[in-house]
Protein backbone atom coordinates (compact mmCIF):
# COMPACT_ATOMS: atom_id res chain seq x y z
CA UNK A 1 -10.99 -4.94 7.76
CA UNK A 2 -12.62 -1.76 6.63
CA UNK A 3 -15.09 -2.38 3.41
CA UNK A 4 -13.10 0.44 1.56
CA UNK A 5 -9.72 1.76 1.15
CA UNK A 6 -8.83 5.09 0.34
CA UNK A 7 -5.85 5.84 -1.64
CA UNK A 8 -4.50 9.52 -1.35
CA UNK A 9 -1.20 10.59 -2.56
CA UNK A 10 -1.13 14.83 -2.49
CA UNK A 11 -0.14 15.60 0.99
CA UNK A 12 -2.93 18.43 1.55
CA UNK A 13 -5.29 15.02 -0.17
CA UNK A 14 -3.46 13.03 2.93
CA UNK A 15 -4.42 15.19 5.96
CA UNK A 16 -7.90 15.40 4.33
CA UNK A 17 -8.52 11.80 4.29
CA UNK A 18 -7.34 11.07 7.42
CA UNK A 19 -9.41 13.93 8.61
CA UNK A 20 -12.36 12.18 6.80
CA UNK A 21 -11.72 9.00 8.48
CA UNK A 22 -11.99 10.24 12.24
CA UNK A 23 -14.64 12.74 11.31
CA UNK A 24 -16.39 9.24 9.39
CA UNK A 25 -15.48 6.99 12.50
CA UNK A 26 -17.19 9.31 15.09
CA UNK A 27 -20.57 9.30 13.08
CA UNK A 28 -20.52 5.72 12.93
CA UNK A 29 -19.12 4.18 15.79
CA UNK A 30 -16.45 1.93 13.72
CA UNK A 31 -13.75 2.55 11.33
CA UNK A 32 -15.61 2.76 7.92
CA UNK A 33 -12.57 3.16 5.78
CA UNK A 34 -9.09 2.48 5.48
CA UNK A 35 -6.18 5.66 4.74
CA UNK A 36 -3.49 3.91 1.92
CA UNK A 37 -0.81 6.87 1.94
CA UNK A 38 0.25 6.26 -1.93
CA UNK A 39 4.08 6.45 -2.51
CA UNK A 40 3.49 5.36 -5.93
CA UNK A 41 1.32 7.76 -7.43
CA UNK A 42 1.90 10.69 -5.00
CA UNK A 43 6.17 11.06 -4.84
CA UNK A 44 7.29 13.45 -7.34
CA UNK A 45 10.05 11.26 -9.76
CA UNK A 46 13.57 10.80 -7.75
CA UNK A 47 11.62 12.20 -4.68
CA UNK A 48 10.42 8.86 -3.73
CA UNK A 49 12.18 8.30 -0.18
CA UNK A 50 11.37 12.14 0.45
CA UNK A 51 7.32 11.27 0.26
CA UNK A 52 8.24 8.41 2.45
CA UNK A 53 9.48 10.64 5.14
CA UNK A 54 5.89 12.97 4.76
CA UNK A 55 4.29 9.27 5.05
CA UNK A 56 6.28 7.96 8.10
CA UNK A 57 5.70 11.63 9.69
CA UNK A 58 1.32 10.95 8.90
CA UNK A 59 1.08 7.59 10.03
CA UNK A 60 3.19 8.57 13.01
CA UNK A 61 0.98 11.74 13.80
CA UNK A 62 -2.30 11.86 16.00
CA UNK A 63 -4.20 11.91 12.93
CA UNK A 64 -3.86 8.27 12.75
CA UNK A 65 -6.15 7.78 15.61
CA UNK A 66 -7.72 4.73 14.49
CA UNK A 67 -4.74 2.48 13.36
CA UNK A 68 -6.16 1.98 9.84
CA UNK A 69 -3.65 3.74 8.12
CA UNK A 70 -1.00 1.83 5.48
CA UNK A 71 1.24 2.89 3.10
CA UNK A 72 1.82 2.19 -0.70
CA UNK A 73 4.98 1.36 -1.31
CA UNK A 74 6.21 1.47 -5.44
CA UNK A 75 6.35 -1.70 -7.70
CA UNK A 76 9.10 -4.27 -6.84
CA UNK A 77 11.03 -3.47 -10.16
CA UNK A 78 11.47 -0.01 -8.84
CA UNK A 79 15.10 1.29 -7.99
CA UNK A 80 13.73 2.88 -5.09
CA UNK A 81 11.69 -0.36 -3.79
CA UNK A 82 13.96 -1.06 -1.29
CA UNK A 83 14.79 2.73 -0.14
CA UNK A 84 11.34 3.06 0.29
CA UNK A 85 10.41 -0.04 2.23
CA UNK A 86 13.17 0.59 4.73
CA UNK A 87 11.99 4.17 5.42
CA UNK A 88 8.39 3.53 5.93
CA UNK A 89 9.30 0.48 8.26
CA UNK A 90 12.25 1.80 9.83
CA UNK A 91 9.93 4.90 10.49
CA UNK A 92 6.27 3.93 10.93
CA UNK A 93 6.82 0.07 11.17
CA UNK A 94 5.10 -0.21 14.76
CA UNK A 95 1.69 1.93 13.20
CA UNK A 96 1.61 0.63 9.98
CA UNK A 97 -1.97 -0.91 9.03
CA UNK A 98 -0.69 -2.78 6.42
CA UNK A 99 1.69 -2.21 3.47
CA UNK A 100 0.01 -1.99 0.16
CA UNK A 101 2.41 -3.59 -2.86
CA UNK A 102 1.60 -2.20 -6.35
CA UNK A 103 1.88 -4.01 -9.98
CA UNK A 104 2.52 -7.40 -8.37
CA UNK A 105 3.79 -9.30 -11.73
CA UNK A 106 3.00 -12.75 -9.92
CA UNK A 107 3.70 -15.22 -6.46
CA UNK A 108 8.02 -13.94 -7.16
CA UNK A 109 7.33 -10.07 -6.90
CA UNK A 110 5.11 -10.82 -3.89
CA UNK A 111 7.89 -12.87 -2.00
CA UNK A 112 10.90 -10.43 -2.93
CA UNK A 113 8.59 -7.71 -1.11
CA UNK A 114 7.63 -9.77 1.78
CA UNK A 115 11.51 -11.17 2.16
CA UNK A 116 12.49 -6.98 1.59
CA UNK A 117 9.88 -5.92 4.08
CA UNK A 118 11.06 -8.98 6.65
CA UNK A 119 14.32 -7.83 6.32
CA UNK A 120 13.70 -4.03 7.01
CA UNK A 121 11.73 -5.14 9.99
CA UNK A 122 14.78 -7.44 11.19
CA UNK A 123 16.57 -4.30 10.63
CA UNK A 124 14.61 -1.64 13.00
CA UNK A 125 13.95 -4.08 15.80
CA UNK A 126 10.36 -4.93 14.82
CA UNK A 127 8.58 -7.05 17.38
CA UNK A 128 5.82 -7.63 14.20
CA UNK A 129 5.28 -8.34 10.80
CA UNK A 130 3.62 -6.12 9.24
CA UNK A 131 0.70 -7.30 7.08
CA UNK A 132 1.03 -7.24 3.08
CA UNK A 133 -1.83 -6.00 0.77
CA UNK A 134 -1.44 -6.46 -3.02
CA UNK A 135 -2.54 -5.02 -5.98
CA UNK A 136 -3.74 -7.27 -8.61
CA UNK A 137 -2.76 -5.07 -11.89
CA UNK A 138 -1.18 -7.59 -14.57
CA UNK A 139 -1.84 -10.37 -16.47
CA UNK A 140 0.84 -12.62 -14.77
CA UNK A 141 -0.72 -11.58 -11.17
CA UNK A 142 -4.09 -12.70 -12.23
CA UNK A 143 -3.25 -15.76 -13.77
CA UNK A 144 -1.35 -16.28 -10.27
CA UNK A 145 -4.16 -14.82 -8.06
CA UNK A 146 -5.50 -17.80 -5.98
CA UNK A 147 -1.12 -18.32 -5.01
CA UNK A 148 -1.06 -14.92 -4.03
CA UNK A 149 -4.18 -15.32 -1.74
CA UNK A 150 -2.71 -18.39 -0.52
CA UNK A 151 0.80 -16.40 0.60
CA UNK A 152 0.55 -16.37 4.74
CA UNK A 153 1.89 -12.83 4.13
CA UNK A 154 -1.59 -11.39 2.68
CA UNK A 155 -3.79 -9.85 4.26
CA UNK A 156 -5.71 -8.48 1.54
CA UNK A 157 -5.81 -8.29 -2.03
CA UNK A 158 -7.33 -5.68 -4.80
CA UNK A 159 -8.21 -5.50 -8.36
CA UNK A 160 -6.77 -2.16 -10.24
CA UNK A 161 -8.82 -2.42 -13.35
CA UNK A 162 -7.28 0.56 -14.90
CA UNK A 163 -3.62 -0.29 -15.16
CA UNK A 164 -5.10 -3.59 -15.79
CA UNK A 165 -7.22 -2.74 -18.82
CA UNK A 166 -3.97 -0.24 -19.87
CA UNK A 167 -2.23 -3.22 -20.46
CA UNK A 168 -4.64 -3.77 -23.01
CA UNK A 169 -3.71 -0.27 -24.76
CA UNK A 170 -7.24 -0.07 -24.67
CA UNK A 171 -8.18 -2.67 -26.88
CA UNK A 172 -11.15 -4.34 -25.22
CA UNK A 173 -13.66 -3.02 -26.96
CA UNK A 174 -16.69 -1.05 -25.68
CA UNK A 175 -19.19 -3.70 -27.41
CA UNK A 176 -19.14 -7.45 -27.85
């Protein structure tokens, strides 16, 4: 796996990265970075399965030349999780990289995405399954972090220190 993801939610942000990454991959010989097209933080609210389309359409296009591009889906606790899984596998499942989970609460929110995301595949005909990255964002993920590594469904997992720390209301102080 790439060293680095990049998240990018703005369309016009989108095509740039993904521009980035072939320009990047031709300088160095190798795929330097991976292109997470963010549902979560780049769908306008109630336009959710609308960005989903714009992220099937990307990771379908001949900018994704390297097959290093995933999607973000939202947060399982979102009532457009499932709308949103089933359009970016239904659309993009075969060119999916990976997709990314957000705000994993712990080992259940993992599962419920990988049974949604099995399910959606079951549903278009998938001859795959496509890999699961999560983001480690909570309290209740962390204290369940080395379960979540141990799921045969990840591929990869990241630290989001800044919902993390939110959590907080920013109480950790600057000094000890």
């Amino acid at each position: 796996l790439p060293v680095c993801d990049h998240y990018s939610g703005v369309e016009a942000r989108m095509r740039k990265s993904l521009q980035l990454q072939a320009e990047l991959t031709a300088e160095f010989g190798a795929c330097v970075f991976d292109v997470t097209l963010d549902n979560e933080d780049g769908a306008p609210v109630g336009g959710e399965r609308d960005h989903a389309l714009l992220i099937t359409e990307l990771v379908n296009s001949p900018a994704n030349r390297h097959g290093r591009v995933g999607a973000r889906a939202l947060p399982v606790e979102h009532q457009a999780f499932e709308a949103v899984v089933e359009t970016l596998v239904a659309g993009a499942g075969q060119r999916l990289a990976y997709l990314m989970i957000p705000k994993v609460r712990g080992l259940a929110d993992l599962q419920r995405a990988a049974d949604t995301v099995d399910a959606a595949s079951r549903a278009a005909g998938l001859a795959r399954s496509i890999p699961l990255h999560a983001l480690v964002e909570t309290h209740g993920a962390l204290s369940e972090v080395a379960a979540l590594a141990a799921h045969p469904r990840i591929e990869s997992l990241s630290f989001g220190l800044m919902d993390f720390v939110s959590a907080h209301r920013g109480a950790i102080p600057q000094t000890a």
